[in-house]
N, C-alpha and C. Protein backbone atom coordinates (compact mmCIF):
# COMPACT_ATOMS: atom_id res chain seq x y z
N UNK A 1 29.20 -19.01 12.52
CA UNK A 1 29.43 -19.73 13.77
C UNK A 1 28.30 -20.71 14.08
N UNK A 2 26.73 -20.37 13.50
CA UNK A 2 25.87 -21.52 14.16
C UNK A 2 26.27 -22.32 12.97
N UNK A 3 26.56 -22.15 11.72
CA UNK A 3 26.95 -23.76 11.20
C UNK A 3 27.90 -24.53 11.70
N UNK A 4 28.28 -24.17 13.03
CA UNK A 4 29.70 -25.17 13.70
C UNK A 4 28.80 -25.45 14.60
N UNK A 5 27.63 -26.13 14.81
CA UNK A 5 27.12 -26.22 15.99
C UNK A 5 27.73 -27.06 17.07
N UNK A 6 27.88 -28.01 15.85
CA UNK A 6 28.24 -29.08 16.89
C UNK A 6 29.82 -28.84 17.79
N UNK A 7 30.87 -27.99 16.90
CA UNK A 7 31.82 -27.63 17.97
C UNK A 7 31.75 -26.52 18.62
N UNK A 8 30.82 -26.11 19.06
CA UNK A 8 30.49 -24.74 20.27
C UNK A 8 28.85 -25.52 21.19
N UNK A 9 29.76 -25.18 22.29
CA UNK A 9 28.80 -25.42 23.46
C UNK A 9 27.71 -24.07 23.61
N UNK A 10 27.50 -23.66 23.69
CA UNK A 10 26.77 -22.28 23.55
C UNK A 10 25.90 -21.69 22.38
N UNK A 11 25.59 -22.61 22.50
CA UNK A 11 24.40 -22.61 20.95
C UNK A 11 23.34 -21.56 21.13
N UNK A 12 22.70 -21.94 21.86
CA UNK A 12 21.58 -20.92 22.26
C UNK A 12 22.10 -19.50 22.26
N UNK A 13 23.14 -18.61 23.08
CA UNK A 13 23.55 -17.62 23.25
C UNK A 13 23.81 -17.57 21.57
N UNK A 14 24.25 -18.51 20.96
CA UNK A 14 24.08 -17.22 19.15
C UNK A 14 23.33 -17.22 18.73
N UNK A 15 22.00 -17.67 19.08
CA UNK A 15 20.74 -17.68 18.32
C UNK A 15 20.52 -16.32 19.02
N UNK A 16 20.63 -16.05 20.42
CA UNK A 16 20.54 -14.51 20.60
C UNK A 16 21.30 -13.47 20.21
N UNK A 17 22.25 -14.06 19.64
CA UNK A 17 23.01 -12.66 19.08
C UNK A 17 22.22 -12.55 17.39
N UNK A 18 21.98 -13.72 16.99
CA UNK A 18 21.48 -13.67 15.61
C UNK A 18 20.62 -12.76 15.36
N UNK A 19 19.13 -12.77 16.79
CA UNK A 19 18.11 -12.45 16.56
C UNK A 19 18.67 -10.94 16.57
N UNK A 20 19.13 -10.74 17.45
CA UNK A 20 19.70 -9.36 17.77
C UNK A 20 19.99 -8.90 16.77
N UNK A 21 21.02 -9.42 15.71
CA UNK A 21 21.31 -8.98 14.31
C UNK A 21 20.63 -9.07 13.21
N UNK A 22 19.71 -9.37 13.35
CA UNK A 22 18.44 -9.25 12.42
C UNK A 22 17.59 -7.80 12.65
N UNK A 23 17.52 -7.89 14.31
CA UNK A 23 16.61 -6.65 14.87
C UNK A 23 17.43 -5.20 14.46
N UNK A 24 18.62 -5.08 14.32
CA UNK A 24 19.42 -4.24 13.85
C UNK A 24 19.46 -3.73 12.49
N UNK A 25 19.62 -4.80 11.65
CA UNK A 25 19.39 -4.62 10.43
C UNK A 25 18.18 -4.20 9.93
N UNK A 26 16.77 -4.49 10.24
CA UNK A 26 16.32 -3.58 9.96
C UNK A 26 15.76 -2.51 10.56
N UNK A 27 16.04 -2.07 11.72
CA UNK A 27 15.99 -0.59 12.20
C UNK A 27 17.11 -0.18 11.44
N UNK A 28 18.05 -0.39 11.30
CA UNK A 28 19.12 0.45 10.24
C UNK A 28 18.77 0.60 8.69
N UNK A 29 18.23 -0.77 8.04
CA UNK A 29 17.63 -0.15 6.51
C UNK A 29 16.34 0.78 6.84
N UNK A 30 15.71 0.91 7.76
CA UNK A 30 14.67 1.72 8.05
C UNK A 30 14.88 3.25 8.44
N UNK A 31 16.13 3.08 8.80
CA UNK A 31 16.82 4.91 9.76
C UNK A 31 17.73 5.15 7.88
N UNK A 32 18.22 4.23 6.97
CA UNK A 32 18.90 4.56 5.80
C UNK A 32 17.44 4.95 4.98
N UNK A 33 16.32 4.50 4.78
CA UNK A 33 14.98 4.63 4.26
C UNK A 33 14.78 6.51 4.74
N UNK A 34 14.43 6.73 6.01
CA UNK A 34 14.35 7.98 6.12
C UNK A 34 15.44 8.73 5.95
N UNK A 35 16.43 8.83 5.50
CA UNK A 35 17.79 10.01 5.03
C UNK A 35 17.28 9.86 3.50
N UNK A 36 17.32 8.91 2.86
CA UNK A 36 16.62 9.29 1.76
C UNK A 36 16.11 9.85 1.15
N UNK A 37 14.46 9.86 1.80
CA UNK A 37 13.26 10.62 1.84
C UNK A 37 14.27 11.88 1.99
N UNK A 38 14.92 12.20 2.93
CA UNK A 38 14.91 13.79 3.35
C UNK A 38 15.84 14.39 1.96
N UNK A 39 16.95 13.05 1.74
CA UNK A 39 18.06 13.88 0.62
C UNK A 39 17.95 13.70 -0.82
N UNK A 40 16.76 13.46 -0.88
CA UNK A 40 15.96 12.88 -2.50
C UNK A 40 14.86 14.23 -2.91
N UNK A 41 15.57 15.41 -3.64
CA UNK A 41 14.70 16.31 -3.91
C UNK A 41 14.25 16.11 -5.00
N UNK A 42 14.37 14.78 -5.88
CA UNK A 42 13.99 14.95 -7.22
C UNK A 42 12.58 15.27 -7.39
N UNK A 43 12.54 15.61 -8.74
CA UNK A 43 10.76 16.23 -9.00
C UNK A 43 10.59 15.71 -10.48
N UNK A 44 10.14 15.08 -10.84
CA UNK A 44 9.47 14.80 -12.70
C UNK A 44 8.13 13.85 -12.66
N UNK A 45 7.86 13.90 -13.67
CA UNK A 45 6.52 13.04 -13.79
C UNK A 45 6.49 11.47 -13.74
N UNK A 46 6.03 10.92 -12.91
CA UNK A 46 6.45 9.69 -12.26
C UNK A 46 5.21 8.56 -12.99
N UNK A 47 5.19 7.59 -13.74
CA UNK A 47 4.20 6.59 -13.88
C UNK A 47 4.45 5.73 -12.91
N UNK A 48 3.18 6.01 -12.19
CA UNK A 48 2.86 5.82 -10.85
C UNK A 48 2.89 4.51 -10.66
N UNK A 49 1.91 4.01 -11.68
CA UNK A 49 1.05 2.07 -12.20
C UNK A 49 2.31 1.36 -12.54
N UNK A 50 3.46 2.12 -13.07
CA UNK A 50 4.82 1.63 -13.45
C UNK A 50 5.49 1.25 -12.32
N UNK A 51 5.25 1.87 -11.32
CA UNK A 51 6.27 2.01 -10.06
C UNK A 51 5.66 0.87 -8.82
N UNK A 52 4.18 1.10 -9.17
CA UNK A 52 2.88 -0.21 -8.60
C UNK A 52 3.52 -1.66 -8.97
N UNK A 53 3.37 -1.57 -10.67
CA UNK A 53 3.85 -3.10 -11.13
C UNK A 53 5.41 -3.63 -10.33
N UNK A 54 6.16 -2.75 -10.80
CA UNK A 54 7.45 -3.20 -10.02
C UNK A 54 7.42 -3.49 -8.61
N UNK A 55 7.00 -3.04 -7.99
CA UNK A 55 7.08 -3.03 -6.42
C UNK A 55 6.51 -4.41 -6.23
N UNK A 56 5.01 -5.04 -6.74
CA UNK A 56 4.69 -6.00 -6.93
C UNK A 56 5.45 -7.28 -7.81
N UNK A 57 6.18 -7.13 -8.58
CA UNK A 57 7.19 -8.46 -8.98
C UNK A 57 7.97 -8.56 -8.19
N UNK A 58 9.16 -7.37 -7.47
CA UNK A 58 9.59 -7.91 -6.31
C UNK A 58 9.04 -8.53 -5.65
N UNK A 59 8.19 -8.18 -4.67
CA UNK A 59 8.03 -8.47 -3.42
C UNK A 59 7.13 -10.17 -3.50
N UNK A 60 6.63 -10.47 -5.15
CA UNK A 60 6.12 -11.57 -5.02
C UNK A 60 7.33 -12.44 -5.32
N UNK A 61 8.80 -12.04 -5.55
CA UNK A 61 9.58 -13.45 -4.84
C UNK A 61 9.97 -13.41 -4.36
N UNK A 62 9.65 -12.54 -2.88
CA UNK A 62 9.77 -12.85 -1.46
C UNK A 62 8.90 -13.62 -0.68
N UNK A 63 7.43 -13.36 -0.93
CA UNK A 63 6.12 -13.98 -0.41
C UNK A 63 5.67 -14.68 -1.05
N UNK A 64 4.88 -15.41 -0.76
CA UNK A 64 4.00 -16.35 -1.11
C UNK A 64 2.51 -16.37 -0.71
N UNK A 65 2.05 -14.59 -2.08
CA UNK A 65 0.95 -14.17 -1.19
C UNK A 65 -0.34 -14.38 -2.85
N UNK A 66 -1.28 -13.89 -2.49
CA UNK A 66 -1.81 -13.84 -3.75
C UNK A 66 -1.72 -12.44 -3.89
N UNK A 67 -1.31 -11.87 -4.76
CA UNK A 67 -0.82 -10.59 -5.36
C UNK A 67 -1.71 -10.66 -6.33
N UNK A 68 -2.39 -8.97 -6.08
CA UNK A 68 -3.41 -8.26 -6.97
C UNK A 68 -2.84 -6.67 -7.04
N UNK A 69 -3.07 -6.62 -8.49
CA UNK A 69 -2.65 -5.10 -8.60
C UNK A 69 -3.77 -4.47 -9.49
N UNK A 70 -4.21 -3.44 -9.38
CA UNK A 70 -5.54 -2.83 -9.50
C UNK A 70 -4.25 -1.07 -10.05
N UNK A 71 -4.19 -1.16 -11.08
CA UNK A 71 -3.05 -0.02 -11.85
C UNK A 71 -4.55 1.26 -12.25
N UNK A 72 -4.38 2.26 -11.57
CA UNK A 72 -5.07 3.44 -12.14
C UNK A 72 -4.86 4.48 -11.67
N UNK A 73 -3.92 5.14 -11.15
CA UNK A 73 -3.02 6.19 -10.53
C UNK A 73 -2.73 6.74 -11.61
N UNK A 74 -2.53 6.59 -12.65
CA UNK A 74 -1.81 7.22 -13.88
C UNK A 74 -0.44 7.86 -14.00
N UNK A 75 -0.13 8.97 -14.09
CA UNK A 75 1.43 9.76 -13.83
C UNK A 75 1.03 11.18 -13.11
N UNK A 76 2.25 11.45 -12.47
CA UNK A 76 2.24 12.45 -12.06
C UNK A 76 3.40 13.30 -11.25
N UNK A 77 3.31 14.66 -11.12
CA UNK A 77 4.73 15.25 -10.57
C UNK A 77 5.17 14.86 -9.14
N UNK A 78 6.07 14.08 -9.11
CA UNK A 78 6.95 13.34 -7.74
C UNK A 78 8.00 12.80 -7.78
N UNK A 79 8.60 12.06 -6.76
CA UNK A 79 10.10 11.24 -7.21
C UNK A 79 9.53 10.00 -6.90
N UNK A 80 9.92 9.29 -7.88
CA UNK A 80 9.74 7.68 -8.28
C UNK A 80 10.70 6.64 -7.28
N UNK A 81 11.65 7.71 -6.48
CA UNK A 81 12.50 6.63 -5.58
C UNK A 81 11.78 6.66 -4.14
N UNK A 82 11.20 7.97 -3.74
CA UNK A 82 10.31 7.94 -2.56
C UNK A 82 8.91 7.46 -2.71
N UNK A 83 8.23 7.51 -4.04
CA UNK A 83 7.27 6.40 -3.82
C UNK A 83 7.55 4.88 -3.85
N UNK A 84 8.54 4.79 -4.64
CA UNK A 84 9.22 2.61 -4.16
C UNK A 84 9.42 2.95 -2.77
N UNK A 85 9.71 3.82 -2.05
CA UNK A 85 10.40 3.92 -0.78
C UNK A 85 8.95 3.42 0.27
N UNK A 86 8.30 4.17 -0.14
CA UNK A 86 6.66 4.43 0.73
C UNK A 86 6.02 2.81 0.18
N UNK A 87 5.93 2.61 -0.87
CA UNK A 87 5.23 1.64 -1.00
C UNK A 87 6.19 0.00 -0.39
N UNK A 88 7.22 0.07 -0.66
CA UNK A 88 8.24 -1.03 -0.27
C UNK A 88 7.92 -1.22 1.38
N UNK A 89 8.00 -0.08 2.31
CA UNK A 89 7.79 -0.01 3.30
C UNK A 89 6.05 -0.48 3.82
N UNK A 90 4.70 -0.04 2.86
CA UNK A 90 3.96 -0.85 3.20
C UNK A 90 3.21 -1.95 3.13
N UNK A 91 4.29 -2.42 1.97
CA UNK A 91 4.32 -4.12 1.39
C UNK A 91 5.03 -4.71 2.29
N UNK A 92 6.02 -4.09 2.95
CA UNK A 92 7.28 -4.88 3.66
C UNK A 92 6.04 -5.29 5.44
N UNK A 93 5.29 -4.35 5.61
CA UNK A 93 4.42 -4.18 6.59
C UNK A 93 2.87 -5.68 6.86
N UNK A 94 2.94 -5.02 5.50
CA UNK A 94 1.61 -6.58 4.75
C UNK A 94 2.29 -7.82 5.23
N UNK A 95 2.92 -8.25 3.90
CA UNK A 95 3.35 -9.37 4.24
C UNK A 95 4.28 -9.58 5.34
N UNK A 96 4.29 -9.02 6.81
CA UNK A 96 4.61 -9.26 7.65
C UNK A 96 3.41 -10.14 8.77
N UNK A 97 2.45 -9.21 8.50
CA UNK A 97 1.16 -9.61 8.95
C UNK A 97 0.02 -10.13 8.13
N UNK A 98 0.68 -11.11 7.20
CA UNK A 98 0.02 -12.05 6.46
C UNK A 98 0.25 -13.02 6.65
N UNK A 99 -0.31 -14.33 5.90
CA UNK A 99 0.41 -15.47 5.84
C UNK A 99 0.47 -16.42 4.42
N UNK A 100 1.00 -17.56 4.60
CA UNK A 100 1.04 -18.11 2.66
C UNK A 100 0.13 -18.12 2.66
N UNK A 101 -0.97 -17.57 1.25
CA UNK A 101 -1.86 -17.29 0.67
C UNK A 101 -2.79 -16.77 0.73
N UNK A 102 -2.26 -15.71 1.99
CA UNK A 102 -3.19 -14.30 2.59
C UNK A 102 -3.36 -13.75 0.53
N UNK A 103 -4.52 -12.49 0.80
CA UNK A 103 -4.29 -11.96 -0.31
C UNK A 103 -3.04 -10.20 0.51
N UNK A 104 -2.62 -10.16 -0.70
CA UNK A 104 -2.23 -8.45 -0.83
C UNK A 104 -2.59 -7.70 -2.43
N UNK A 105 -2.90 -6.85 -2.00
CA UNK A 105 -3.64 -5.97 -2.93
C UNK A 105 -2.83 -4.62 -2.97
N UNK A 106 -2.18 -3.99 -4.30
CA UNK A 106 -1.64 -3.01 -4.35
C UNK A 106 -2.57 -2.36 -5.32
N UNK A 107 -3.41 -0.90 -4.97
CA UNK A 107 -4.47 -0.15 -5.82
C UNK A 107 -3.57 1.08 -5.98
N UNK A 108 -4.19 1.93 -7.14
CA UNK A 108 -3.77 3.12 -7.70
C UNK A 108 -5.24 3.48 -8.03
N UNK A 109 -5.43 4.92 -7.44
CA UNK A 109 -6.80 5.39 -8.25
C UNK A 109 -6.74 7.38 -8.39
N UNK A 110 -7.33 7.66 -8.68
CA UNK A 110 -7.46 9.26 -8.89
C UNK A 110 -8.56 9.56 -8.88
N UNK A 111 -8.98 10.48 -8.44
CA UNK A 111 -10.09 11.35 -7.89
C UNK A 111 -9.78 12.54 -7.40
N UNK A 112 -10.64 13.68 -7.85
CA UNK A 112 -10.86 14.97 -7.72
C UNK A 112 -9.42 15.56 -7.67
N UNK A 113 -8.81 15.29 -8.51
CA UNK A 113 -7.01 15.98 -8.43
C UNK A 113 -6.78 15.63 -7.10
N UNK A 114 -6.96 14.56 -6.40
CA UNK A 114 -6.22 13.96 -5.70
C UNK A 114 -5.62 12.37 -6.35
N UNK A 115 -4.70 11.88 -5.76
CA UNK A 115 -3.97 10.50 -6.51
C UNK A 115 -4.02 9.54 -5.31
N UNK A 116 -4.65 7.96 -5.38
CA UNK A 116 -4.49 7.28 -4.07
C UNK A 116 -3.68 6.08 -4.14
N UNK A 117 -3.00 6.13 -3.40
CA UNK A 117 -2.27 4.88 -3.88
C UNK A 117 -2.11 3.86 -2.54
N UNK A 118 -2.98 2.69 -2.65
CA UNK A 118 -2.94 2.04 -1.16
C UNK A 118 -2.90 0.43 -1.41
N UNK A 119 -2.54 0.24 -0.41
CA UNK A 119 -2.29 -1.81 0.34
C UNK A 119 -2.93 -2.44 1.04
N UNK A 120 -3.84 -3.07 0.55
CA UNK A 120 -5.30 -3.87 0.94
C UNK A 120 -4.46 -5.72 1.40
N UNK A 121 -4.83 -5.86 2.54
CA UNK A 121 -4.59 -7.64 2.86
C UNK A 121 -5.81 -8.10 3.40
N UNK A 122 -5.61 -9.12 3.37
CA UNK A 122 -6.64 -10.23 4.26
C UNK A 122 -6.08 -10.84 5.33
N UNK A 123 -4.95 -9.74 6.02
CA UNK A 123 -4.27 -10.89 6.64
C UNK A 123 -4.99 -10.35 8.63
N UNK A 124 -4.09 -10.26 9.25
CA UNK A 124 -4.93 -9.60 10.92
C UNK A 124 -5.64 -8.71 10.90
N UNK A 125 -5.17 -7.66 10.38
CA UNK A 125 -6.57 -6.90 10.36
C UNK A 125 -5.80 -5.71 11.33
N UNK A 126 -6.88 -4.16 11.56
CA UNK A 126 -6.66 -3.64 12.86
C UNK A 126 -7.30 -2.96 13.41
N UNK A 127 -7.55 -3.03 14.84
CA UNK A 127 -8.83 -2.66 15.35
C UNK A 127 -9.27 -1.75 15.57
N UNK A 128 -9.91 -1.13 15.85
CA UNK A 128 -10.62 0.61 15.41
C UNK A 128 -9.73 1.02 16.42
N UNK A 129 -8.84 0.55 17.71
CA UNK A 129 -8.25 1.97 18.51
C UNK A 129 -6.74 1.67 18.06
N UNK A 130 -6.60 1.02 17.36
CA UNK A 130 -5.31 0.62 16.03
C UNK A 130 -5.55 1.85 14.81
N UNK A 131 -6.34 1.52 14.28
CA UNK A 131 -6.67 2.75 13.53
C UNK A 131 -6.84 4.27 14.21
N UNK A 132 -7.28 4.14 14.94
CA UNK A 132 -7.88 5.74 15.51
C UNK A 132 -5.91 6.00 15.63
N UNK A 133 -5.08 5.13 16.36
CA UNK A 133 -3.91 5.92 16.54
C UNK A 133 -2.66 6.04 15.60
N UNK A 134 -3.32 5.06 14.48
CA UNK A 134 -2.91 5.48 13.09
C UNK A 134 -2.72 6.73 12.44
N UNK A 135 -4.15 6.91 12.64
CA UNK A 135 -4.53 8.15 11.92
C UNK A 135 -4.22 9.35 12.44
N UNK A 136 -3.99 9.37 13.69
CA UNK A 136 -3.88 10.45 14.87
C UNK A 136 -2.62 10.70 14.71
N UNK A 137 -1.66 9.86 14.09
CA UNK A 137 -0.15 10.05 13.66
C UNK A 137 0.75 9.81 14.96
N UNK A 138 0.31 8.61 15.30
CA UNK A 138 0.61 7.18 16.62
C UNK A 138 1.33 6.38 15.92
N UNK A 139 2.37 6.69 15.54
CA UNK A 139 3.12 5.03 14.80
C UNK A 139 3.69 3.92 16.09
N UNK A 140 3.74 4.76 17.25
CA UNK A 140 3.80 3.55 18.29
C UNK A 140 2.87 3.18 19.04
N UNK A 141 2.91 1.70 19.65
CA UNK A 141 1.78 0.56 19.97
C UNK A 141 0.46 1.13 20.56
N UNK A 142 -0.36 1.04 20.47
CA UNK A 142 -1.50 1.69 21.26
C UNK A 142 -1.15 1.43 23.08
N UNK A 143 -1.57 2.13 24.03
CA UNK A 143 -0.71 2.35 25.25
C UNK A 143 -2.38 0.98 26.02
N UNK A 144 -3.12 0.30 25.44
CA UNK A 144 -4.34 -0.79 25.69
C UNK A 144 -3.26 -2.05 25.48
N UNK A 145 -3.17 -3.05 26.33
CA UNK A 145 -2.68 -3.79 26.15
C UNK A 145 -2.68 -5.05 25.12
N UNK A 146 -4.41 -4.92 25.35
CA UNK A 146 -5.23 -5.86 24.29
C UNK A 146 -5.55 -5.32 23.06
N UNK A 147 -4.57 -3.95 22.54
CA UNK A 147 -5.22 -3.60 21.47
C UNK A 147 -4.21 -4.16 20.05
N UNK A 148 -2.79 -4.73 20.51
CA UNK A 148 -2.24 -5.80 19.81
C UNK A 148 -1.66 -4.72 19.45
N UNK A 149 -0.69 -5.36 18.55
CA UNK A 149 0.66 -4.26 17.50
C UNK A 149 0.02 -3.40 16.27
N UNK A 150 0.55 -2.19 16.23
CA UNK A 150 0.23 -1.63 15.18
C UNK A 150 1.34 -2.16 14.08
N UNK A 151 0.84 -2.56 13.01
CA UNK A 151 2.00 -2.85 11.99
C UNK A 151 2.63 -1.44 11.72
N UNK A 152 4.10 -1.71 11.53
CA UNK A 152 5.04 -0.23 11.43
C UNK A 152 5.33 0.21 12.48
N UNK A 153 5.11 -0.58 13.92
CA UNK A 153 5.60 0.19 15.25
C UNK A 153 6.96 -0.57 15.43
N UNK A 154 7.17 -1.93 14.40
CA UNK A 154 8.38 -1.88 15.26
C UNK A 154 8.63 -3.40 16.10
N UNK A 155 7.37 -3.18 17.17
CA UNK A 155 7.63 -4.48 18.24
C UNK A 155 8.17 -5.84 18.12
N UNK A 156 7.87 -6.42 17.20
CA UNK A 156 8.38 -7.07 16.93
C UNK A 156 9.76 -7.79 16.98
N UNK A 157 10.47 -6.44 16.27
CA UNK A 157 11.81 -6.52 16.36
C UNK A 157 12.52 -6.21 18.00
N UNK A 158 11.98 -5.86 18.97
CA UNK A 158 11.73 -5.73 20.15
C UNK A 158 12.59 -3.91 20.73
N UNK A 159 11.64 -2.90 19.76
CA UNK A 159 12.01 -1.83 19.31
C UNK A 159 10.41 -1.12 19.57
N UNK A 160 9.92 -1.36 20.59
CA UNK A 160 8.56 -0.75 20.61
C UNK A 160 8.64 0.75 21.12
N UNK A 161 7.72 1.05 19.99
CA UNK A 161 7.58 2.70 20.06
C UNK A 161 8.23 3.44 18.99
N UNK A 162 9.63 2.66 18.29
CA UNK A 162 10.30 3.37 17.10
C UNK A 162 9.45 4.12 16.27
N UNK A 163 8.48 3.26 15.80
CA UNK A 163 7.57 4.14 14.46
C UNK A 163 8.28 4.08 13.08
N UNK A 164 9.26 3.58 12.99
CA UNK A 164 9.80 4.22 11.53
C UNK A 164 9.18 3.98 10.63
N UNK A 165 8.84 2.43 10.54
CA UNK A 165 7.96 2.08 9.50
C UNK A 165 6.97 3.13 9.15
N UNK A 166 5.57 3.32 9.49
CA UNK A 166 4.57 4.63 9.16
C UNK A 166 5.38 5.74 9.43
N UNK A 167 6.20 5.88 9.86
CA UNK A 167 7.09 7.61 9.77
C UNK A 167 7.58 7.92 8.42
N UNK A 168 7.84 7.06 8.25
CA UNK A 168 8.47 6.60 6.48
C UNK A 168 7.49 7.11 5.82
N UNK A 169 6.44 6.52 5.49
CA UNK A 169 5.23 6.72 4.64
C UNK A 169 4.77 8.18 4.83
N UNK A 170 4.28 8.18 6.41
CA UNK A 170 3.92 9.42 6.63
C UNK A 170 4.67 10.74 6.09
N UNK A 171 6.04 10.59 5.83
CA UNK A 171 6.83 11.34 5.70
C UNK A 171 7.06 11.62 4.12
N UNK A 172 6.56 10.79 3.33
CA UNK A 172 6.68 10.41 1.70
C UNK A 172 5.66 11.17 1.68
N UNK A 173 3.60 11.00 2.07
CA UNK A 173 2.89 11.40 1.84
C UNK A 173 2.53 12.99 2.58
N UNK A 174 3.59 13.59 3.54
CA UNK A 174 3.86 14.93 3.72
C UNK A 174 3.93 15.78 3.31
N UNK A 175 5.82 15.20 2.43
CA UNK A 175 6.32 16.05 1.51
C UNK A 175 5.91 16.06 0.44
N UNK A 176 4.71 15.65 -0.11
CA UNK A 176 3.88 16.23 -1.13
C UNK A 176 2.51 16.57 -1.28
N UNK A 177 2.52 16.86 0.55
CA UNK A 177 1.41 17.54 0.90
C UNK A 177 -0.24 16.92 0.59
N UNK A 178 0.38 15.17 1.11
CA UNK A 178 -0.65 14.32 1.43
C UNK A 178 -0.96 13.85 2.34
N UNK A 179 -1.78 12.82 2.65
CA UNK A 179 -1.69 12.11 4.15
C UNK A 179 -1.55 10.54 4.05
N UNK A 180 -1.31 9.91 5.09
CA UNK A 180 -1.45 8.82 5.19
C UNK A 180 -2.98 7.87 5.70
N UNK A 181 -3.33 7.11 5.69
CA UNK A 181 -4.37 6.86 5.96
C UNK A 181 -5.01 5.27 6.08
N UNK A 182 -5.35 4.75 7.45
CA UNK A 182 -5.76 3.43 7.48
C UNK A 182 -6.91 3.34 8.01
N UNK A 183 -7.56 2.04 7.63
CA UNK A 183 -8.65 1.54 7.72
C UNK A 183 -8.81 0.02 7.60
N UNK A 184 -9.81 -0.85 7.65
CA UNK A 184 -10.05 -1.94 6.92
C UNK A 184 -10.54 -2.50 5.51
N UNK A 185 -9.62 -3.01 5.35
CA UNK A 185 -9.57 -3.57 4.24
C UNK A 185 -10.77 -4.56 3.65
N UNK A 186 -11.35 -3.91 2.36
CA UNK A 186 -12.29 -5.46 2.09
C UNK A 186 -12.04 -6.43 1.98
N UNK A 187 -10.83 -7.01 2.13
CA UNK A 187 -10.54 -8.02 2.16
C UNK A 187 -10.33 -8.94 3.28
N UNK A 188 -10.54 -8.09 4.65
CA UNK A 188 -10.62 -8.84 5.34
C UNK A 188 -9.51 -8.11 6.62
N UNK A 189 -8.57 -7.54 6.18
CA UNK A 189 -7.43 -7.34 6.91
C UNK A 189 -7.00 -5.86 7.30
N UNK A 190 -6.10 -5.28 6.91
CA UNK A 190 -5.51 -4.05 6.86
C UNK A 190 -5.61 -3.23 5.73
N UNK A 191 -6.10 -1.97 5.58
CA UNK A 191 -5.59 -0.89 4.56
C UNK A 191 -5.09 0.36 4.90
N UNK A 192 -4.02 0.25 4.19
CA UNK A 192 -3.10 1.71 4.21
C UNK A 192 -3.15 2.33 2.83
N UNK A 193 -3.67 3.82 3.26
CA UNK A 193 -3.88 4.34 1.59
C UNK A 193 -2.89 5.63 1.92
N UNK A 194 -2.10 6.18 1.07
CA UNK A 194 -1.18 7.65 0.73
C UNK A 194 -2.52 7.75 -0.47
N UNK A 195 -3.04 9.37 0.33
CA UNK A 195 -3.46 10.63 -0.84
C UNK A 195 -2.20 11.09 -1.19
N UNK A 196 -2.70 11.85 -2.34
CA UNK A 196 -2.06 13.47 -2.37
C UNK A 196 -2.25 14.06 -3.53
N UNK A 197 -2.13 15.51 -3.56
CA UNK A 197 -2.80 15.98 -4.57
C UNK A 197 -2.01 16.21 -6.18
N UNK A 198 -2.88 15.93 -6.85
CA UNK A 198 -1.76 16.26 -8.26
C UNK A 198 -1.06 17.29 -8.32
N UNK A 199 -1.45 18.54 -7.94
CA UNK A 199 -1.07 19.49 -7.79
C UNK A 199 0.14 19.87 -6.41
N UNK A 200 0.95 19.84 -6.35
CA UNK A 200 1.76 20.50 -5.14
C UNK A 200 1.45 21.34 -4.46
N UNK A 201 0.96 21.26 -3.44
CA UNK A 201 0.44 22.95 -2.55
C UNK A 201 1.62 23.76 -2.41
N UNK A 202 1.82 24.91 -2.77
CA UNK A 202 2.41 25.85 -2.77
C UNK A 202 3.32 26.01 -1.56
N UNK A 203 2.41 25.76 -0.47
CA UNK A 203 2.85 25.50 0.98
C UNK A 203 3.99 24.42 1.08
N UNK A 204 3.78 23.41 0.60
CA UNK A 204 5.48 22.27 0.51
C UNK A 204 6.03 22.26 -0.21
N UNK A 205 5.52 23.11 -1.40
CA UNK A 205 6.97 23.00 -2.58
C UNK A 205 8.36 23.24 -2.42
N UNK A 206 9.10 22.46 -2.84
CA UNK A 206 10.23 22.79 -2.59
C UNK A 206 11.30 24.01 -3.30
């Protein structure tokens, strides 16, 4: 209908229904993202750096970012559709709050039988009571007016408070009895890192 512009008087009113249908669509691939997570029990040994690279060729022909991938996660016991799930969701987050030729940085590393796998930008950044309610497991806006959007709350789409975005993640790095975790990035911007341990704690196994 807006390519008929010129025969509809009411132009403006579909640019609000448009936006509207944009804001829908993705709170709905985001509410289809978490049924997933919940109905995805698979378990095998996942190459992690495999699942890194891919996530990164997508998403670089969507953006127009400088893409760095730093592969050293190695393999390990998980499902390979909930980590694209977790990581898609905090690439989809980045380059939201980037811009052309922000950097994004996708790392994989291992340490002490734990596995890290995180998303470094240069793009806004977030400010320590952004982080503090990150971490506190706050996926909606900080309740400071001036403390700006948490990426993954949502606002944007004019859905403040949803959370799905970091519920997502949080919920990937749960069920295998990890955490989620942000900070700043050396690069200037945002970092979101998922631990978790090589090992399955006994406590979430399924």
């Amino acid at each position: 209908m807006q390519t008929r512009a010129l025969e509809l008087e009411n132009q403006s009113d579909l640019s609000v229904v448009a936006d509207e249908l944009k804001r829908l669509s993705r709170v709905s691939d985001r509410l289809i993202r978490m049924i997933q997570l919940q109905e995805d029990p698979t378990s095998e040994i996942v190459d992690i750096d495999e699942v890194m690279a891919q996530a990164v060729e997508r998403w670089r022909v969507v953006a127009d970012r400088r893409w760095i991938l730093d592969a050293g996660a190695g393999r390990a016991l998980g499902s390979p559709e909930r980590l694209r799930t977790g990581l898609d969701t905090l690439l989809e987050n980045a380059i939201r709050y980037t811009s052309q030729g922000d950097t994004i940085r996708l790392a994989g590393s291992r340490q002490l039988q734990h596995v890290f796998v995180g998303v470094f930008d240069s793009g806004v950044g977030l400010s320590d009571h952004q982080i503090f309610a990150i971490n506190a497991g706050e996926e909606s806006s900080p309740s400071s007016p001036s403390a700006g959007t948490v990426p993954g709350a949502d606002t944007e789409d004019g859905l403040r408070g949803t959370g799905l975005g970091l519920s997502i993640v949080r919920a990937l790095a749960n069920a295998r009895g990890g955490t989620l975790h942000a900070s700043h990035a050396p690069e200037g911007g945002a970092a979101m890192v998922i631990s978790f341990p090589l090992h399955m704690p006994v406590e979430v196994a399924p």
